[in-house]
Protein backbone atom coordinates (compact mmCIF):
# COMPACT_ATOMS: atom_id res chain seq x y z
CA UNK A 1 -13.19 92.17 -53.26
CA UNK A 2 -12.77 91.24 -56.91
CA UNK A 3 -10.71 93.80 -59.18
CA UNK A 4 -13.67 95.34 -60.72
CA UNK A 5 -15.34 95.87 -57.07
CA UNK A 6 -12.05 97.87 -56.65
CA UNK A 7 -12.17 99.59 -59.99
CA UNK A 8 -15.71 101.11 -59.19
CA UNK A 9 -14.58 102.17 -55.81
CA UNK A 10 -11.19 103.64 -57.19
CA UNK A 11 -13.64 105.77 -60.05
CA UNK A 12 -16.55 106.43 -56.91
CA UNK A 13 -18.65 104.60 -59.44
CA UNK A 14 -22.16 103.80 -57.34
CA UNK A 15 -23.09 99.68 -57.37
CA UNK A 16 -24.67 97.27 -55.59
CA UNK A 17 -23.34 93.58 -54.89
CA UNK A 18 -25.45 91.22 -55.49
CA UNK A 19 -24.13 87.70 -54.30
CA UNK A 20 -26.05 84.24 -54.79
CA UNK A 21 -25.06 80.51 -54.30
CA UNK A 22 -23.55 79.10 -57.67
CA UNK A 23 -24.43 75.95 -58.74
CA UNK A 24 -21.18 74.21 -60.26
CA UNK A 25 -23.13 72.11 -62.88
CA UNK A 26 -25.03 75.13 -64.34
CA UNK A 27 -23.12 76.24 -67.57
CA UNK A 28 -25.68 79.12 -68.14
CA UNK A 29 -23.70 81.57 -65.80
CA UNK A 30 -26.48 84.71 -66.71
CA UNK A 31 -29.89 82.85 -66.56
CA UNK A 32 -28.95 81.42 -63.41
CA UNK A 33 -28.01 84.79 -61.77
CA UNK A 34 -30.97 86.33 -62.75
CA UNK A 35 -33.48 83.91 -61.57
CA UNK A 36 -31.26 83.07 -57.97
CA UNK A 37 -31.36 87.21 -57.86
CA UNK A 38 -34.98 87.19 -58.52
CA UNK A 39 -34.22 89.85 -61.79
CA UNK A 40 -36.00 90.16 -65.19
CA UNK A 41 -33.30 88.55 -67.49
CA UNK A 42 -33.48 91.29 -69.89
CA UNK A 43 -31.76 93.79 -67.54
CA UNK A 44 -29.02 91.34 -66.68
CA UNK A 45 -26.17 91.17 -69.03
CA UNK A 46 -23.52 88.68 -69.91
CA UNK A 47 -19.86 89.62 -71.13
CA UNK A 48 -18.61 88.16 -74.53
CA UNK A 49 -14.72 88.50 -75.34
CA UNK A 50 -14.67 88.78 -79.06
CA UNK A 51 -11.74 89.18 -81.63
CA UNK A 52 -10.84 90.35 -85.25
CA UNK A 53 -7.75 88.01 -85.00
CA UNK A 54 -5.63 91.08 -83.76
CA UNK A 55 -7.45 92.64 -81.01
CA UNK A 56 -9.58 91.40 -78.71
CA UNK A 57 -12.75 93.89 -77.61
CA UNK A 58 -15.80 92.85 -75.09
CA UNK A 59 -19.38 92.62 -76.27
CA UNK A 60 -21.74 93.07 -73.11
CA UNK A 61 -25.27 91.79 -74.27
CA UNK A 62 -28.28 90.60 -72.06
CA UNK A 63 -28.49 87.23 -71.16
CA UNK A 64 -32.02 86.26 -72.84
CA UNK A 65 -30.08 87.73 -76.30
CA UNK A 66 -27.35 86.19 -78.62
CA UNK A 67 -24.60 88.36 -79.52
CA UNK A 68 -24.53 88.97 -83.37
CA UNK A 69 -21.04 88.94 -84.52
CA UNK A 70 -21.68 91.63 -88.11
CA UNK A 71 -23.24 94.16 -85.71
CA UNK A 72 -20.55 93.85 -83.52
CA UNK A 73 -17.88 94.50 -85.84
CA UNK A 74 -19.89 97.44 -87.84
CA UNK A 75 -19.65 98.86 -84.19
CA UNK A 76 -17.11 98.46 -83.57
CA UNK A 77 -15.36 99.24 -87.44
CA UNK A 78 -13.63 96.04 -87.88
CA UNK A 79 -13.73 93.45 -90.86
CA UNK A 80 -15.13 91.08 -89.15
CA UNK A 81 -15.52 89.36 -85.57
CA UNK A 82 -15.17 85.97 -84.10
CA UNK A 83 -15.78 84.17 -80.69
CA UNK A 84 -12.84 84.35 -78.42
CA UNK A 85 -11.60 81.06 -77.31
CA UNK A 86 -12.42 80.65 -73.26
CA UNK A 87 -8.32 80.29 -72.88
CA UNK A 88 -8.38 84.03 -74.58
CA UNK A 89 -10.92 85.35 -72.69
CA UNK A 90 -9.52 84.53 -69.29
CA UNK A 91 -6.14 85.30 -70.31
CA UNK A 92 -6.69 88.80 -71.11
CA UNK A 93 -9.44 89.63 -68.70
CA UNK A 94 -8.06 87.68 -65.59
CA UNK A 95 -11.05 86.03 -64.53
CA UNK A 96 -12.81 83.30 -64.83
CA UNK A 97 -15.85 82.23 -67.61
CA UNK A 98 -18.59 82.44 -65.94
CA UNK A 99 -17.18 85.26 -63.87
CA UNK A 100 -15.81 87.57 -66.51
CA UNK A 101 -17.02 91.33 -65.68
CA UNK A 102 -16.40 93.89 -67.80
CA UNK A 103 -14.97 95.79 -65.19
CA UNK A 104 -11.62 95.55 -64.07
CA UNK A 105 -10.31 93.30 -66.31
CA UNK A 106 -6.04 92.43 -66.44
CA UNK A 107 -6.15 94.56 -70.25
CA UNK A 108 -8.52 97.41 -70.91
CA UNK A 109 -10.76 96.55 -73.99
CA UNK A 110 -12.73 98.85 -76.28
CA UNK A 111 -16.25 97.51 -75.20
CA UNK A 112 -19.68 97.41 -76.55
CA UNK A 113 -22.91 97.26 -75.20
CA UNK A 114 -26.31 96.10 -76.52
CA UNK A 115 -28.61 99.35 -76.88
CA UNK A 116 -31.18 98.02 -74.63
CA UNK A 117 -28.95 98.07 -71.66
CA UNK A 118 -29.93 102.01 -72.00
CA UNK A 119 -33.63 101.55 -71.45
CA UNK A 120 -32.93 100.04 -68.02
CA UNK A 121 -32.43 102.65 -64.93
CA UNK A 122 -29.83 99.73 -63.62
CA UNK A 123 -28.29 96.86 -65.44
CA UNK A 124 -26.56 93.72 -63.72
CA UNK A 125 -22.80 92.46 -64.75
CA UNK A 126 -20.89 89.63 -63.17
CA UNK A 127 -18.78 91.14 -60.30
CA UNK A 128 -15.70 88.79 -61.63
CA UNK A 129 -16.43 85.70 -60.15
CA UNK A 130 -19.47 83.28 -60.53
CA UNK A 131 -22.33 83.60 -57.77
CA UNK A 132 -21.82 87.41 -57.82
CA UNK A 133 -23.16 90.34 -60.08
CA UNK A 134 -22.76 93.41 -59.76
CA UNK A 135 -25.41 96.43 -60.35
CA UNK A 136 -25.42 99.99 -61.90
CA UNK A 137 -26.67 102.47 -64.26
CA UNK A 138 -25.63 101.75 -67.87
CA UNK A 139 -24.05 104.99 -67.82
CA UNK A 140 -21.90 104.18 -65.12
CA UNK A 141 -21.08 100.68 -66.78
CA UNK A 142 -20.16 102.65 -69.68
CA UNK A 143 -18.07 104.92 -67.79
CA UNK A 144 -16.01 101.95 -66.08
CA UNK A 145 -14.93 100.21 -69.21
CA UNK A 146 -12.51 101.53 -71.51
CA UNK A 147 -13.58 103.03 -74.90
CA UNK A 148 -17.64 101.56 -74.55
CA UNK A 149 -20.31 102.94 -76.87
CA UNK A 150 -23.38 101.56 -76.91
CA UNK A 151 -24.60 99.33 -80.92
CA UNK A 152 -27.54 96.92 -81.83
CA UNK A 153 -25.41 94.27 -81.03
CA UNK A 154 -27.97 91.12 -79.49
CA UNK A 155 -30.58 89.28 -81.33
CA UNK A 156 -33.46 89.41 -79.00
């Protein structure tokens, strides 16, 4: 049971668990849980902690897209955005990289997510810990994270 297993339960939020064997050399946490899941890579998405040097917020974008940092800030109505150091992303979501769902996390984060997560009747997130993802509609996603609106925020 990771947190944001718990946090879907606690909301009766409807998921699947989807576990696989991680591979400690790979470094591309997504990619590699959508091909050991057997998934298109479009529908499985990767969470990005982002900051505008006095918040932080979390960018959710899939894993075959790059997250671009001016969309995410007109989203989200900031100045302008920048990468969150690894240290600051497990600090504030208290979980690993590679594992960092956007579910559940240790501080609740306004959160965005790429538009095409909506064409998608279920979209995969990590589960908070590498080798697992977990699955549900992007509505529910939305509805599990704090503050979420979905932006044109990838570069496909």
């Amino acid at each position: 049971m990771t947190p944001a297993i718990l946090q879907l339960k606690k909301l009766g939020i409807a998921h699947g668990i989807h576990e696989y064997d991680h591979d400690p050399n790979c470094q591309n946490f997504g990619e590699e849980a959508a091909q050991k899941l057997n998934l298109p890579p479009e529908q499985v998405f990767k969470t990005l902690l982002v900051s505008d040097e006095k918040l932080l917020y979390v960018a959710i974008v899939p894993v075959t897209g790059k997250l671009n940092l001016k969309r995410a800030a007109q989203a989200l109505a900031v100045k302008k955005l920048r990468m969150a150091t690894p240290q600051e992303a497990e600090r504030s979501s208290g979980y690993l990289v590679g594992g960092i769902s956007p579910i559940g996390q240790k501080k609740a984060l306004t959160t965005v997510v790429d538009a095409s997560a909506e064409a998608f009747d279920k979209v995969y997130v990590s589960g908070g810990k590498r080798g697992l993802d977990i699955s549900l509609t992007p509505q529910d996603l939305a509805r599990a994270c704090r503050q979420t609106r979905f932006a044109d925020i990838a570069e496909h």
